[in-house]
C-alpha atoms as a PDB file:
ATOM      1  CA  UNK A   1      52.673-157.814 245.079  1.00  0.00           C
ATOM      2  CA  UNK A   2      49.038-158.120 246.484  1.00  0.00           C
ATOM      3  CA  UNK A   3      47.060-160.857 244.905  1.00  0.00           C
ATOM      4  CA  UNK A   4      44.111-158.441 244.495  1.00  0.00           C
ATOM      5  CA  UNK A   5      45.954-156.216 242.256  1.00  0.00           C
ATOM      6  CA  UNK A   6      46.913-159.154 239.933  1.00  0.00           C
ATOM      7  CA  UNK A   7      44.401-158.433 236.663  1.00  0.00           C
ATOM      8  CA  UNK A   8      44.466-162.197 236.002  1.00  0.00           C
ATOM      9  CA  UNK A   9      43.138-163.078 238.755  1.00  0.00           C
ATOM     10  CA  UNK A  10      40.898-160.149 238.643  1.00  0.00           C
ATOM     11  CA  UNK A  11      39.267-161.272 235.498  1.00  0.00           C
ATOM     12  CA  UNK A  12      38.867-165.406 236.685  1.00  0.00           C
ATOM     13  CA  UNK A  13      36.830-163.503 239.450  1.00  0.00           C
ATOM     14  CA  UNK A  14      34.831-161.846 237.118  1.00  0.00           C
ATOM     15  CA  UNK A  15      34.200-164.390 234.973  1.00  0.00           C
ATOM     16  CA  UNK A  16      33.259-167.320 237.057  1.00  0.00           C
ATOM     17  CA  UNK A  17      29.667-165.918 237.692  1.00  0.00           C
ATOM     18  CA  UNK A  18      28.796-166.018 233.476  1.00  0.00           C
ATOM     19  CA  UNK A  19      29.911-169.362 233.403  1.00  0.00           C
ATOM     20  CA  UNK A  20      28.141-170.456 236.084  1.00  0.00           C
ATOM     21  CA  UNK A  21      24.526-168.849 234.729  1.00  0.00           C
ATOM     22  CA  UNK A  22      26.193-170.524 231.237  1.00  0.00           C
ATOM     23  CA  UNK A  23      26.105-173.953 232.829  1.00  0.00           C
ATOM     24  CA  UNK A  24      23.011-173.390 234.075  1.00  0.00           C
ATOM     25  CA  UNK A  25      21.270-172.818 230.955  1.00  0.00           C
ATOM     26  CA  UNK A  26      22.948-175.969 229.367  1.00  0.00           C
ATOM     27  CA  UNK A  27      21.349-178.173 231.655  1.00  0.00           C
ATOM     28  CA  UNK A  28      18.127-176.704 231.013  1.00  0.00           C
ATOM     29  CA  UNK A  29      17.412-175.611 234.521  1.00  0.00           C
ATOM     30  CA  UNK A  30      16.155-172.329 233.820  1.00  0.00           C
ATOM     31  CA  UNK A  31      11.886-171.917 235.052  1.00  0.00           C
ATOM     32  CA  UNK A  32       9.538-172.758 232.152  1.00  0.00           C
ATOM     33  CA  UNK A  33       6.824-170.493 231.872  1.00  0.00           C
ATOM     34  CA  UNK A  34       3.746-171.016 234.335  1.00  0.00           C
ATOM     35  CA  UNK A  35       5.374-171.111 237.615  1.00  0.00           C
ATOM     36  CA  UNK A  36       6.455-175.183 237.417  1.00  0.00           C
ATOM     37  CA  UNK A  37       9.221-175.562 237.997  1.00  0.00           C
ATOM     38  CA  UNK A  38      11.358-178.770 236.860  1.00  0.00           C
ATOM     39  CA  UNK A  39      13.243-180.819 239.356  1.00  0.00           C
ATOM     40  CA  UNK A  40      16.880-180.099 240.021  1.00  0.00           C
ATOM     41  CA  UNK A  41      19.253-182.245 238.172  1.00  0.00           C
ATOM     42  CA  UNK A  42      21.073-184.810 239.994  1.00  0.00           C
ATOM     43  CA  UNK A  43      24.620-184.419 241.190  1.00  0.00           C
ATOM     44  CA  UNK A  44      27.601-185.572 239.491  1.00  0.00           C
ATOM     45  CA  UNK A  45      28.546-189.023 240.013  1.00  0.00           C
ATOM     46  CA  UNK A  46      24.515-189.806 241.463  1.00  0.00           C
ATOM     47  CA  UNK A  47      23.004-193.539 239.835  1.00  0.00           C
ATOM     48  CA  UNK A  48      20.336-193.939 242.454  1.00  0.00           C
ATOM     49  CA  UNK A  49      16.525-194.048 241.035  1.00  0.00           C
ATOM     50  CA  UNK A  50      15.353-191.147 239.165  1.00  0.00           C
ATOM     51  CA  UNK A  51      14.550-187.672 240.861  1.00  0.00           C
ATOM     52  CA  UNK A  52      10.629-187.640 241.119  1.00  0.00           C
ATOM     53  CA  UNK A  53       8.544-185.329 239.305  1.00  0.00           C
ATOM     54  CA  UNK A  54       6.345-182.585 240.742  1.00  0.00           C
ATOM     55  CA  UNK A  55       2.619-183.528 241.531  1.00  0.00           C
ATOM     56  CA  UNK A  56      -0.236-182.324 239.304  1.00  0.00           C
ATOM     57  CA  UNK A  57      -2.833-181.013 240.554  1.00  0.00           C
ATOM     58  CA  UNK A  58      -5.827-182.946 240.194  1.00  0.00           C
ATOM     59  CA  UNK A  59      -9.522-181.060 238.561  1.00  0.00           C
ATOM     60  CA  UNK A  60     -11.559-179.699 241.544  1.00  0.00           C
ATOM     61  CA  UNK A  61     -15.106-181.372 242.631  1.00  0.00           C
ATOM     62  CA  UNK A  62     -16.625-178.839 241.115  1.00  0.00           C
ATOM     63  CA  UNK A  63     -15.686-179.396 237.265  1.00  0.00           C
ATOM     64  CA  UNK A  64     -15.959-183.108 237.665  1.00  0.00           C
ATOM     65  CA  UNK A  65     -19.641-182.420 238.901  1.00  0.00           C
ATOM     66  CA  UNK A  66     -20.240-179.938 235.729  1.00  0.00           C
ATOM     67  CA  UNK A  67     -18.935-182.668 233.003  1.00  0.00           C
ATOM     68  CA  UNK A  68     -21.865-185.497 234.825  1.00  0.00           C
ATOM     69  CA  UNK A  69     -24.589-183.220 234.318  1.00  0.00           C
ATOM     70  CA  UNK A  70     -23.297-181.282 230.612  1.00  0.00           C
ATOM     71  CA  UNK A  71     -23.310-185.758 229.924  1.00  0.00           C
ATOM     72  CA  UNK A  72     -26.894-186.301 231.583  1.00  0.00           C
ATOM     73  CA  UNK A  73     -28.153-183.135 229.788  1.00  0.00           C
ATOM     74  CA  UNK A  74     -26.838-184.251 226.002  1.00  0.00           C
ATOM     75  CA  UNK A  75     -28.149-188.082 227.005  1.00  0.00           C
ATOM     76  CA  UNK A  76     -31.694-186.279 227.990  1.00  0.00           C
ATOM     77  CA  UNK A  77     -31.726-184.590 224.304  1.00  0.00           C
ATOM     78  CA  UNK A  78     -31.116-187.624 222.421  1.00  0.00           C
ATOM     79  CA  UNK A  79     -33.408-189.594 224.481  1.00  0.00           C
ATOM     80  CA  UNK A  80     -36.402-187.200 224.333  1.00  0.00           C
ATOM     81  CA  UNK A  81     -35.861-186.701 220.206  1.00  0.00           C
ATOM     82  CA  UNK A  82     -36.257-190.204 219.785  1.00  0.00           C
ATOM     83  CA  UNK A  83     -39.343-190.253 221.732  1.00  0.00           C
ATOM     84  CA  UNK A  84     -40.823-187.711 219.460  1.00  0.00           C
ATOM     85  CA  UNK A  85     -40.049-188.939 216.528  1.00  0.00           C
ATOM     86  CA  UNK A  86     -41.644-192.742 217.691  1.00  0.00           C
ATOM     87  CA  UNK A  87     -44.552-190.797 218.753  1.00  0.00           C
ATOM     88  CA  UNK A  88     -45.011-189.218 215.662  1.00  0.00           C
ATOM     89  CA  UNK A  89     -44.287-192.290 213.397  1.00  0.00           C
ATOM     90  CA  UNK A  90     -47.214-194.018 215.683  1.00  0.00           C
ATOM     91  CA  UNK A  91     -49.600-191.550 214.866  1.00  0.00           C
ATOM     92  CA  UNK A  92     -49.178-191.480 211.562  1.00  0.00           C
ATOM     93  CA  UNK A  93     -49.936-194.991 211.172  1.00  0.00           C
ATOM     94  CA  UNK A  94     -53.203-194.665 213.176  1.00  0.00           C
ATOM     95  CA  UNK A  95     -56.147-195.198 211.157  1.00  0.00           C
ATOM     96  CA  UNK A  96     -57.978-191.676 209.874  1.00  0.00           C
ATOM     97  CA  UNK A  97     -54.532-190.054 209.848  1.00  0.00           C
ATOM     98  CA  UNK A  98     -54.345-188.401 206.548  1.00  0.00           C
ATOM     99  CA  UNK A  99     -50.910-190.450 204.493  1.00  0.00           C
ATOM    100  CA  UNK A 100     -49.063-189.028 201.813  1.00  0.00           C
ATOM    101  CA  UNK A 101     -47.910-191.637 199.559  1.00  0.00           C
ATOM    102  CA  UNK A 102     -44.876-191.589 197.858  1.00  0.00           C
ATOM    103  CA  UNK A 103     -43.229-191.566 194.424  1.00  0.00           C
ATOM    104  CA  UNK A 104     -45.814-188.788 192.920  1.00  0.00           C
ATOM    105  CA  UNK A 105     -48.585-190.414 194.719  1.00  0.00           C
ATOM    106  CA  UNK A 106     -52.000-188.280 195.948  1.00  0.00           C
ATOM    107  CA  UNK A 107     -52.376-186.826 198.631  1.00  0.00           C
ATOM    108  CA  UNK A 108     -55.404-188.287 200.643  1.00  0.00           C
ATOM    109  CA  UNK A 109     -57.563-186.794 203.628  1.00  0.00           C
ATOM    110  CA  UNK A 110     -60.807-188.165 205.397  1.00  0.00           C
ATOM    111  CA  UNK A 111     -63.297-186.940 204.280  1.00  0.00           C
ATOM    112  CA  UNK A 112     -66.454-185.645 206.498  1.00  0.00           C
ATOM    113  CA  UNK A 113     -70.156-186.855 204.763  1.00  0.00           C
ATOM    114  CA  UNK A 114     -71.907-184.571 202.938  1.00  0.00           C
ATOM    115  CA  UNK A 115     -75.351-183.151 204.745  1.00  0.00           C
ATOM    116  CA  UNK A 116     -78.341-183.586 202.508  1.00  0.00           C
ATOM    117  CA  UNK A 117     -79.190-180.064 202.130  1.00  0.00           C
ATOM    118  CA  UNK A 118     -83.648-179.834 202.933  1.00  0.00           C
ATOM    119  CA  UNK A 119     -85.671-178.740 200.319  1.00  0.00           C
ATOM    120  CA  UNK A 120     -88.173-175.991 201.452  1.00  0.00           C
ATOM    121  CA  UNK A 121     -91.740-177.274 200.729  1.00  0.00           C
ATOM    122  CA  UNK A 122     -93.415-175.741 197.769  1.00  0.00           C
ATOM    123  CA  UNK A 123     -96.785-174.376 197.299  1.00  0.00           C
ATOM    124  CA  UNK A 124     -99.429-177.002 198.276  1.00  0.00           C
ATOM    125  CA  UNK A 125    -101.604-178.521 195.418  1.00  0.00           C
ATOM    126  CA  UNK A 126    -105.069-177.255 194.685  1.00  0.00           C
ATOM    127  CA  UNK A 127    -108.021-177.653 196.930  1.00  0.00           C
ATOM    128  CA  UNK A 128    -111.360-177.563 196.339  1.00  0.00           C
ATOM    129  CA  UNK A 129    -113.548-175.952 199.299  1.00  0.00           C
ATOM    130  CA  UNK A 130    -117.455-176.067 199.146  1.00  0.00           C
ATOM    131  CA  UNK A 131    -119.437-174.609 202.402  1.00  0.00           C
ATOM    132  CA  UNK A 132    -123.206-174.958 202.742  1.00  0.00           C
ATOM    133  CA  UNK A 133    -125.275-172.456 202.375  1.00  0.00           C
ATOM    134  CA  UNK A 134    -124.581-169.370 203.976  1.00  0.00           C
ATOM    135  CA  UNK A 135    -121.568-170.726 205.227  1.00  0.00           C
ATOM    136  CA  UNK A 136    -117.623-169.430 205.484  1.00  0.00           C
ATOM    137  CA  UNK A 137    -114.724-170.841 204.296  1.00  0.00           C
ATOM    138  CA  UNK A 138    -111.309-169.304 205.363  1.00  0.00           C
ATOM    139  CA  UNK A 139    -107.663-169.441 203.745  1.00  0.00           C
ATOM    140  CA  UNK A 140    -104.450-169.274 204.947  1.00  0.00           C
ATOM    141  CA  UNK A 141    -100.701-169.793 205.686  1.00  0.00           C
ATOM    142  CA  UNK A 142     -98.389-169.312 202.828  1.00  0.00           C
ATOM    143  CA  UNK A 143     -98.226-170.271 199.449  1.00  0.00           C
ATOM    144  CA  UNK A 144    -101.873-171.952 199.243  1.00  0.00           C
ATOM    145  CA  UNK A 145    -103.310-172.420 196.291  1.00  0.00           C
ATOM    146  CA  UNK A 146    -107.249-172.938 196.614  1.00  0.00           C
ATOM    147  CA  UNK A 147    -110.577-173.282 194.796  1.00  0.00           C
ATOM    148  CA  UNK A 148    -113.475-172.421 196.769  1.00  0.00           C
ATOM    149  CA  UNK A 149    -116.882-172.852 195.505  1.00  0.00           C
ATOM    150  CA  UNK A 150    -119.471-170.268 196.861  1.00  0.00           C
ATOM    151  CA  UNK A 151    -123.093-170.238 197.564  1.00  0.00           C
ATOM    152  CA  UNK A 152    -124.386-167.359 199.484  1.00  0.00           C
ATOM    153  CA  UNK A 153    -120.336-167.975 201.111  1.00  0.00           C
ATOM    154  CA  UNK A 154    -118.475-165.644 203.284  1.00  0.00           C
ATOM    155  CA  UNK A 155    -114.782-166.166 202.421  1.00  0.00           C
ATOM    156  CA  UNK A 156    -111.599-165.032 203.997  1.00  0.00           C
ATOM    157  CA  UNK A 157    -108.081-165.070 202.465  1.00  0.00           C
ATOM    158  CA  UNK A 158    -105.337-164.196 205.333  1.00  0.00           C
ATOM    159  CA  UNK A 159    -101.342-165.327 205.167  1.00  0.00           C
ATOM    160  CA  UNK A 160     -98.957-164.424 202.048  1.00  0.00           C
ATOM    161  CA  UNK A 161     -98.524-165.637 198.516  1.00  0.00           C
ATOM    162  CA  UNK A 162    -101.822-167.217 198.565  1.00  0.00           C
ATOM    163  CA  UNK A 163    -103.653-167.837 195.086  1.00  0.00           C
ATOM    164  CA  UNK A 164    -107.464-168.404 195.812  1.00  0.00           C
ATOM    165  CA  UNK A 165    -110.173-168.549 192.715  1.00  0.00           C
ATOM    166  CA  UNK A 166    -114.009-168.201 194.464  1.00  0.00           C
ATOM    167  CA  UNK A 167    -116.732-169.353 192.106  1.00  0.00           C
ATOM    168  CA  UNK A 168    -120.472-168.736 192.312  1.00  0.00           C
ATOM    169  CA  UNK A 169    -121.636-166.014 194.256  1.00  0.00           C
ATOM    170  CA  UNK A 170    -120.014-164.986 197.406  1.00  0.00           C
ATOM    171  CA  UNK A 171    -121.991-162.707 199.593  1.00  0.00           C
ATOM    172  CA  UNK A 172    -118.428-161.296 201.375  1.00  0.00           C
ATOM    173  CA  UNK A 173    -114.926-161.661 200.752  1.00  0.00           C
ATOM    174  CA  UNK A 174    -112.647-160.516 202.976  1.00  0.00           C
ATOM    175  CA  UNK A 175    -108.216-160.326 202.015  1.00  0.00           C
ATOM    176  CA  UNK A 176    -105.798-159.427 204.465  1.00  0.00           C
ATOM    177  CA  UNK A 177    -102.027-160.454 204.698  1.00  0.00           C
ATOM    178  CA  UNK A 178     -99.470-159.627 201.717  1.00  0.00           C
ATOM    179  CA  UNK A 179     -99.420-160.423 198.429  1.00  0.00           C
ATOM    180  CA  UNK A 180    -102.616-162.705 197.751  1.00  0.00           C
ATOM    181  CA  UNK A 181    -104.338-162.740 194.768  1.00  0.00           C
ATOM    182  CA  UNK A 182    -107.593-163.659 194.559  1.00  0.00           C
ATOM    183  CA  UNK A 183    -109.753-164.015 191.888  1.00  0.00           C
ATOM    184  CA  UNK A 184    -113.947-163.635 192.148  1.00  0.00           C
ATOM    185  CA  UNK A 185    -116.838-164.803 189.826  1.00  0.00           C
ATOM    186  CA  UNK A 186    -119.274-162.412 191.736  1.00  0.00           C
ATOM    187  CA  UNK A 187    -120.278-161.165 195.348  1.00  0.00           C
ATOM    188  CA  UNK A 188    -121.948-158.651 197.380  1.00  0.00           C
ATOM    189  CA  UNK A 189    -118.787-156.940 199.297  1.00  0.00           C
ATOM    190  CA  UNK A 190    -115.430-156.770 199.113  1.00  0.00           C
ATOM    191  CA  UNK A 191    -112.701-155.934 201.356  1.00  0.00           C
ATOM    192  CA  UNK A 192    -109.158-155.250 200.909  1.00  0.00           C
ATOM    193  CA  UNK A 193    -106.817-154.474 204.075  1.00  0.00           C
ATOM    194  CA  UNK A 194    -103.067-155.566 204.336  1.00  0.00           C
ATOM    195  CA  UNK A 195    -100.192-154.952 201.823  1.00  0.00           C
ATOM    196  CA  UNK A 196     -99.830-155.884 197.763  1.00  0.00           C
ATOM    197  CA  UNK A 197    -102.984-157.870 197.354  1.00  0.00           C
ATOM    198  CA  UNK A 198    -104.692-158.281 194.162  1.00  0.00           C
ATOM    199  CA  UNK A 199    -108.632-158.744 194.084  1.00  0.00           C
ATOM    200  CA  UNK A 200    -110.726-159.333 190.568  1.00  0.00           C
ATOM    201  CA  UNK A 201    -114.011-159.454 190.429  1.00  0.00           C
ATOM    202  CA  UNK A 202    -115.622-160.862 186.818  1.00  0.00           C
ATOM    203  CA  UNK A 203    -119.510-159.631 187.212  1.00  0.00           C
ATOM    204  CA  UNK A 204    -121.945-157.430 189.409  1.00  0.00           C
ATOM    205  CA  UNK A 205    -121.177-154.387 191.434  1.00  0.00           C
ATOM    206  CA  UNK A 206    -120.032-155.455 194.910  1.00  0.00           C
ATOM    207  CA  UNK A 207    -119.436-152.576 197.290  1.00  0.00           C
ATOM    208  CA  UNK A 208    -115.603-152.313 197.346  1.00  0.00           C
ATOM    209  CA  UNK A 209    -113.831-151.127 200.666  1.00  0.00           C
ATOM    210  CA  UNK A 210    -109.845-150.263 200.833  1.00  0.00           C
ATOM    211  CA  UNK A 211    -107.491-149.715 203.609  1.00  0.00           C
ATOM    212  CA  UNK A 212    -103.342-150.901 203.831  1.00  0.00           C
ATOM    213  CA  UNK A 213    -101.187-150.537 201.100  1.00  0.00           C
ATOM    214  CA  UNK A 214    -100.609-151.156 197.336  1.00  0.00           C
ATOM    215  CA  UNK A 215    -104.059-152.897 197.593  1.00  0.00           C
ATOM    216  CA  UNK A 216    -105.926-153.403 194.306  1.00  0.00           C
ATOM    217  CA  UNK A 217    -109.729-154.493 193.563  1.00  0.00           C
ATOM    218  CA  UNK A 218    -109.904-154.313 190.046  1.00  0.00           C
ATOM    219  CA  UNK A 219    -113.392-155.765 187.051  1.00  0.00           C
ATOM    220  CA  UNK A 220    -111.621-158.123 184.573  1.00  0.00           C
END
């Protein structure tokens, strides 16, 4: 009989290569995931040193440069917040700074000094003006207040918010400007020119000439 046609030994055949791959898997020699690969395990009836393991590859030049400067940038950070915060502690304390103080305390600010505001000058007092005979006597700048006493006098009354009084007899008076009033016992001639001035005269007939606007020359 031909060995090859015996089925036992047929079937030994076939089965030798399962148990094999069984064994295999018992002692754990099958490739973990990854690609690394374990070593081999030693032979039956081996007590030398142990099998050495595979090498690990070590980080490349390039990470190990990217962890020193991710370090150097977080130490930078730190180092530069605590400068700002000294700085601004320091100025706080620095006289003139304006401190809050706490526990429901007020609030306090400097304070700038007050400018003395300038008081515009008021009218000047009353003057009395008396011109020789046949003389002049002129008025003006603004709110002037003036007696003038006349004696054959020429007066003029120029500026604004003037109040002149002319006593006696005035031979001429002349008002110009805005918003004079002036106020005459007697005189020969009067003229009015400018804007809004007021002229009374309180005895004779004294030849009255006009010219500007809202001028008056009024007998009281």
């Amino acid at each position: 009989m031909n060995p090859e046609d015996d089925p036992e030994k047929r079937i030994q055949e076939l089965e030798r290569p399962l148990a094999s791959q069984a064994q295999t898997s018992e002692l754990g020699t099958a490739a973990p995931p990854g690609g690394w690969h374990p070593p081999p395990p030693p032979p039956p009836g081996y007590y030398g040193p142990p099998m050495p393991l595979p090498s690990v590859p070590s980080p490349s030049p390039g990470i190990r440069i990217g962890w020193i400067v991710l370090s150097l940038l977080i130490v930078g950070l730190f180092v530069g917040g605590g400068v700002v915060v000294w700085t601004n502690l320091s100025n706080r304390s620095a006289p003139g700074f304006p401190s809050i103080a706490g526990g429901g305390g007020t609030f306090t600010t400097a304070t700038r000094p007050s400018r003395a505001t300038p008081t515009p000058p008021g009218p000047s007092a009353g003057t009395v003006a008396t011109a020789a005979p046949g003389g002049s006597v002129g008025v003006a700048g603004v709110n002037q207040i003036r007696t003038i006493t006349c004696d054959d006098t020429v007066v003029t009354v120029s500026g604004m918010d003037n109040t002149v009084v002319a006593t006696g007899h005035c031979t001429l008076v002349q008002v110009s400007g805005m918003n004079n009033v002036v106020t005459i016992d007697a005189a020969d001639a009067i003229d009015a020119s400018g804007m809004s001035n007021k002229i009374t005269y309180r005895a004779g007939s004294p030849k009255i000439t006009k010219s500007g606007f809202s001028n008056t020359v009024e007998q009281n």
